[in-house]
Protein backbone atom coordinates (compact mmCIF):
# COMPACT_ATOMS: atom_id res chain seq x y z
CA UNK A 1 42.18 47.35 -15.46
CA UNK A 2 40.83 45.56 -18.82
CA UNK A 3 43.40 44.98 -21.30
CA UNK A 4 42.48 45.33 -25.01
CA UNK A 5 44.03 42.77 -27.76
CA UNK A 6 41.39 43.40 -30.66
CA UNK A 7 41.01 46.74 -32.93
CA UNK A 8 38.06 49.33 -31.45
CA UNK A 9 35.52 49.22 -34.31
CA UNK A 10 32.38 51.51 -32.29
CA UNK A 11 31.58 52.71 -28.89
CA UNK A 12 29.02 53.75 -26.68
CA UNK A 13 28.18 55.25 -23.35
CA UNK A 14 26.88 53.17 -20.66
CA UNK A 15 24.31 55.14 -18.60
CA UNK A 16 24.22 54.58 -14.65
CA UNK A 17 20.47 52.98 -14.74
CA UNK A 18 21.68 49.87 -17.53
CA UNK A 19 25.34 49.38 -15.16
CA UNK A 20 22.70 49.02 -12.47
CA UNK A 21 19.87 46.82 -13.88
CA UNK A 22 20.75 43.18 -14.80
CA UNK A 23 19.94 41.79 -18.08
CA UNK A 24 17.06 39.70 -19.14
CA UNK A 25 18.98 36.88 -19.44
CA UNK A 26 20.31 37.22 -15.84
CA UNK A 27 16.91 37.70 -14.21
CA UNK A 28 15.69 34.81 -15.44
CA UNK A 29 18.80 32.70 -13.73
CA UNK A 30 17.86 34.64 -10.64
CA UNK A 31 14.64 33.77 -10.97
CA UNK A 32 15.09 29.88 -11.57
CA UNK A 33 17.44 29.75 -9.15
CA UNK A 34 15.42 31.24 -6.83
CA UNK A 35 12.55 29.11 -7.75
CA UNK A 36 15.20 25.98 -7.09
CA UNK A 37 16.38 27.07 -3.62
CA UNK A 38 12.67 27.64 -2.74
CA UNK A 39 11.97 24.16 -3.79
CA UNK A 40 15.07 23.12 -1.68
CA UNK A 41 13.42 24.72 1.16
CA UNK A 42 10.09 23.02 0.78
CA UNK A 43 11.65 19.89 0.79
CA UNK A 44 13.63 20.12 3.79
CA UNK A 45 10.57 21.30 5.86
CA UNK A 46 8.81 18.54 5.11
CA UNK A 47 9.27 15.81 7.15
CA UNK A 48 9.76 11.94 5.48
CA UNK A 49 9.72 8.84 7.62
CA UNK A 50 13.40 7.86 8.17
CA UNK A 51 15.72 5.37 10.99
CA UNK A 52 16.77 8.64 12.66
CA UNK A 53 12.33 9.74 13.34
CA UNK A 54 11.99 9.47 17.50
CA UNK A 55 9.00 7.46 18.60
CA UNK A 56 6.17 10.30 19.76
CA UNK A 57 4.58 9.71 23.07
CA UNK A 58 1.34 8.74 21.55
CA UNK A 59 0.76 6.99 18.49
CA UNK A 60 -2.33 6.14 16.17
CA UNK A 61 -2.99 2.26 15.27
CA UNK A 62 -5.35 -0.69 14.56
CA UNK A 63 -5.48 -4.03 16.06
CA UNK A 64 -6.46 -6.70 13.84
CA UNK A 65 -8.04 -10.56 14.84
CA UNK A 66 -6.63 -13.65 13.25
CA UNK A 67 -8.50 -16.54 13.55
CA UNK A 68 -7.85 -19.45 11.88
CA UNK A 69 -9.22 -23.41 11.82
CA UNK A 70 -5.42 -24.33 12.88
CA UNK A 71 -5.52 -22.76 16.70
CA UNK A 72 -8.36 -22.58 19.09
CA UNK A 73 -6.77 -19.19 20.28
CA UNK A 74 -6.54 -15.88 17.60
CA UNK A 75 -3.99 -13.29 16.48
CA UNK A 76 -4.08 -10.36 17.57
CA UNK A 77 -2.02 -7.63 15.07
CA UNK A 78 -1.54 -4.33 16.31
CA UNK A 79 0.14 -1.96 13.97
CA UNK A 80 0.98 1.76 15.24
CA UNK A 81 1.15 4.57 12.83
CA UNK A 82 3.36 7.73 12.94
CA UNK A 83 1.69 11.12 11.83
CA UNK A 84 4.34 13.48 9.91
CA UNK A 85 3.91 16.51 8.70
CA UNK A 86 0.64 17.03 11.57
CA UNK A 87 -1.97 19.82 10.50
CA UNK A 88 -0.57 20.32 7.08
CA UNK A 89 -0.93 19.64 3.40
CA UNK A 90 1.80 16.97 3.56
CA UNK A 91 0.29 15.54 6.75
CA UNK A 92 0.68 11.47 6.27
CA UNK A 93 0.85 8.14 8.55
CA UNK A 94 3.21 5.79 8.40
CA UNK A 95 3.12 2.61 9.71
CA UNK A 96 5.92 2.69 12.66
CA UNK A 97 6.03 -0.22 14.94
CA UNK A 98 3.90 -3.51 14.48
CA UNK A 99 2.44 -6.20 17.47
CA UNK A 100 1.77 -9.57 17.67
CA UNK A 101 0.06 -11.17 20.73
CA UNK A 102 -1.75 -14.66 21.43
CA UNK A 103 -2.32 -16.84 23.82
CA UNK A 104 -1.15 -19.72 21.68
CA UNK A 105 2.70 -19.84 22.73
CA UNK A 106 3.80 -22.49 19.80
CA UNK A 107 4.92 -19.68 17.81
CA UNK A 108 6.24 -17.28 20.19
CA UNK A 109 9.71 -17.26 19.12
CA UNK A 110 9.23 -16.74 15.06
CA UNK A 111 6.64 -14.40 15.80
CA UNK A 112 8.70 -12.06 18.09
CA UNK A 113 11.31 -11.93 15.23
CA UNK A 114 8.81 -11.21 12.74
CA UNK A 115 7.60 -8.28 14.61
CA UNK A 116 11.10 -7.09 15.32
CA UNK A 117 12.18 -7.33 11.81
CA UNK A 118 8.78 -5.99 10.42
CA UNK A 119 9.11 -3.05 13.03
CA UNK A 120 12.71 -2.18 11.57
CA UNK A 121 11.90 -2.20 7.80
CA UNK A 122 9.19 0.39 8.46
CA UNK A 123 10.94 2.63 10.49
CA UNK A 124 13.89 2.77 7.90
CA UNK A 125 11.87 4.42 5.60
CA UNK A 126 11.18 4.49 1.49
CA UNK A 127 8.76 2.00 0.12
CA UNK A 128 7.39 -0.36 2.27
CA UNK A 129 4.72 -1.81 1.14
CA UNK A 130 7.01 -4.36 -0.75
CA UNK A 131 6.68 -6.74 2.69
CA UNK A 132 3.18 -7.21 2.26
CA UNK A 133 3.64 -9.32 -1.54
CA UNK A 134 7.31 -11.09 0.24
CA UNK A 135 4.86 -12.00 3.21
CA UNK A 136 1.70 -13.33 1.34
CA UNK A 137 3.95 -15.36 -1.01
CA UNK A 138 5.05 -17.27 2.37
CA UNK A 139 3.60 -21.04 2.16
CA UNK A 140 2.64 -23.55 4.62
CA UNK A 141 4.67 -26.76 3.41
CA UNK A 142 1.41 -28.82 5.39
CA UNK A 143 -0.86 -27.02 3.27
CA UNK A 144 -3.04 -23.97 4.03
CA UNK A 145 -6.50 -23.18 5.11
CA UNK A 146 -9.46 -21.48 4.29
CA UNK A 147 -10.59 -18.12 5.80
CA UNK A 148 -14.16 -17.70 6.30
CA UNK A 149 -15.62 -16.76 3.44
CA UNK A 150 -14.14 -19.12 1.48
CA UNK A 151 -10.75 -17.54 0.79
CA UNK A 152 -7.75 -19.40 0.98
CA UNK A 153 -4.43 -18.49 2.63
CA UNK A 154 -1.42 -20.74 2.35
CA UNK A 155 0.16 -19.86 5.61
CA UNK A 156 -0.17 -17.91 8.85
CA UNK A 157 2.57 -15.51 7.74
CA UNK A 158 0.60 -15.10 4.49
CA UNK A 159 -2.53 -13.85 6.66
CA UNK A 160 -0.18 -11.37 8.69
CA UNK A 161 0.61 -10.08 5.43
CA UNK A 162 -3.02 -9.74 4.47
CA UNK A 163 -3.75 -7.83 7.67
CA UNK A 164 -0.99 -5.42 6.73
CA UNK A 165 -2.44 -4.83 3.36
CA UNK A 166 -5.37 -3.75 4.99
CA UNK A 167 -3.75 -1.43 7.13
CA UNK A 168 -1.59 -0.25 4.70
CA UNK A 169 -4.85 0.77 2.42
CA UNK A 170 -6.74 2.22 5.63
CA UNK A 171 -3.77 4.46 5.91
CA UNK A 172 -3.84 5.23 1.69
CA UNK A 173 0.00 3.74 0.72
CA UNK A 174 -1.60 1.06 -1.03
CA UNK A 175 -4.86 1.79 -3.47
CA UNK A 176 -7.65 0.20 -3.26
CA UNK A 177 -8.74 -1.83 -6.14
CA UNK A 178 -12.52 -2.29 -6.06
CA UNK A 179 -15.28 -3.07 -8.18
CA UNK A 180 -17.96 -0.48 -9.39
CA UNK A 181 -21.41 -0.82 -8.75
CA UNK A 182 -22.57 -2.29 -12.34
CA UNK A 183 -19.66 -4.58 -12.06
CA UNK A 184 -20.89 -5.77 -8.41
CA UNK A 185 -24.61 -6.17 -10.00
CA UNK A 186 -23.29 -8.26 -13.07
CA UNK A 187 -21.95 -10.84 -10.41
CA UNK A 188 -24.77 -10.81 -8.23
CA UNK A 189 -27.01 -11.46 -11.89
CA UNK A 190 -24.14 -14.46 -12.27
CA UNK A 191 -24.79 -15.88 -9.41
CA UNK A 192 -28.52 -15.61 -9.24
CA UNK A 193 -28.96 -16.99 -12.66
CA UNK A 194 -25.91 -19.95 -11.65
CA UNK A 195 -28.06 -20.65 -8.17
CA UNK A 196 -31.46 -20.93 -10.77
CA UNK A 197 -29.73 -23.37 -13.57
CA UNK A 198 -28.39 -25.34 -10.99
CA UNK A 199 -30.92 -25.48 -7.99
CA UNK A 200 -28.30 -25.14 -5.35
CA UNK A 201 -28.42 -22.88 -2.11
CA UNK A 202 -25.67 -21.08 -1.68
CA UNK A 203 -23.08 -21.14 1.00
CA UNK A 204 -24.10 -19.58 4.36
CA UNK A 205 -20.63 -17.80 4.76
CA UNK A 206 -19.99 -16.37 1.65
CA UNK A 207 -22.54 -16.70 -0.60
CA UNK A 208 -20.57 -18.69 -3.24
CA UNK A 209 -22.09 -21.97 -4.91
CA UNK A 210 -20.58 -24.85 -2.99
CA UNK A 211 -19.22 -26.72 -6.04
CA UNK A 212 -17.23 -23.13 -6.48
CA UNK A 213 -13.56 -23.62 -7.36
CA UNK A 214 -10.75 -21.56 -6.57
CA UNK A 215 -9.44 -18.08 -7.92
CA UNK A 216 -5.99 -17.97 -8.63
CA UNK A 217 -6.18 -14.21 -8.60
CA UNK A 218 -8.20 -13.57 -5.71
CA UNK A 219 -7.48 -16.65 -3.61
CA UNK A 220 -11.59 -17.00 -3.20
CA UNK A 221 -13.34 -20.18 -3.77
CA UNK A 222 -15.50 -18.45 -5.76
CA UNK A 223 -15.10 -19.33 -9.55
CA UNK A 224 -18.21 -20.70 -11.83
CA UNK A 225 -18.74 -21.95 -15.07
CA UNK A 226 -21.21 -20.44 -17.30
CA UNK A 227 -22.07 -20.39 -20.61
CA UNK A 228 -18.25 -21.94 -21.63
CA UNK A 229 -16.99 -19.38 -19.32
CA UNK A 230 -14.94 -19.26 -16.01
CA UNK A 231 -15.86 -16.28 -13.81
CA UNK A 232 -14.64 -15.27 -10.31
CA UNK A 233 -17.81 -13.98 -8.16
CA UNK A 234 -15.08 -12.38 -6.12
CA UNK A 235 -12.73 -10.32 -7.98
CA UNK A 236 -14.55 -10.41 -11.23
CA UNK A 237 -11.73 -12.34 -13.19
CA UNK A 238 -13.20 -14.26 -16.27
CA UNK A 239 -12.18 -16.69 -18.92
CA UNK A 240 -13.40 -18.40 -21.58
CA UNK A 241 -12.29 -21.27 -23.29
């Protein structure tokens, strides 16, 4: 029963069909929050890597080789990826468990942690691609080394790092930065016309002029000076003074 306080100033009849039908305004609540609930839904289906994800029998992975001038015996990085979402549109891998075998034994101990730790962060979930940037920033207090090729790495951990950047873009959470093709040419021009100024023969292993410095952006002794200009063969990074 509907009590009335105010003065009756006009009146109508309500037919059966507009009691029935909602308005306008109330379909389009329906509608949005039908659209929100289907949303809801979609998200729930779709499976995100999280602590609580069970280890498959089978899982997908890499092995990477470490060899560096401070061990006569090599790294070996294995790094196992989860599939979620399989046969879908959302279908991703996730890096789920990492490895880390040699027959050096020096550091057993530090490496076992490593991979333990490692192992953890990506199973908990989110963004993980932070660890390769903490790991690479890792430096040798004895100094570090140069890869072949004539990059430079300051420490061992920094080159675990490195091999999980290149997992971690085989798999697509980290992009790819590379150069185009005229950009590759205009470097292979610099160093063709450096190699003729200078009559030197390049390096064997990478190609680079040996009196090549250091990138600070690239970590690649691979930086000439031409025409008041320094220029990265490597990465492409260039400044002139």
């Amino acid at each position: 029963m509907t009590k009335i306080d105010k003065k009756i100033v006009g009146f109508g009849i309500a037919n059966n069909a507009e009691k029935s039908s909602p308005s306008a305004e109330q379909s389009a609540d329906n509608s949005s929050e039908n659209s929100s609930n289907n949303t809801a839904a979609l998200e729930q289906t779709i499976e995100h890597m999280h602590e609580n994800v069970g280890r498959p029998e089978m899982l997908v992975g890499a092995t990477y080789k470490i060899k560096t001038p401070l061990s006569d015996h090599a790294l070996y990085i294995t790094i196992n990826d989860i599939v979620l979402n399989p046969d879908t549109d959302h279908e991703q891998r996730r890096p789920f468990e990492i490895f880390i075998n040699s027959k050096n034994l020096e550091h057993y101990q530090w490496v076992v942690a490593l991979t333990r730790v490692i192992s953890a962060v990506f199973r908990k979930g989110g963004d993980v691609t932070f660890l390769v940037e903490e790991l690479k920033a890792v430096f040798d207090p004895q100094g570090g080394y140069f890869k072949s090729g004539g990059r430079f790495m300051p420490s061992l951990v920094a080159e675990i790092g490195d091999a999980i950047e290149l997992h971690m873009k085989t798999i697509g959470l980290i992009q790819t930065e590379e150069l185009s093709d005229i950009q590759k040419q205009i470097l292979a021009d610099k160093l063709q016309k450096y190699n003729e100024q200078n009559a030197i023969e390049p390096k064997a292993d990478s190609g680079y002029p040996p009196s090549a410095q250091l990138c600070i952006k690239c970590h690649t002794k691979a930086v000439i000076v031409m025409d008041g200009c320094k220029t990265c063969l490597s990465c492409g990074d260039s400044k002139c003074s």
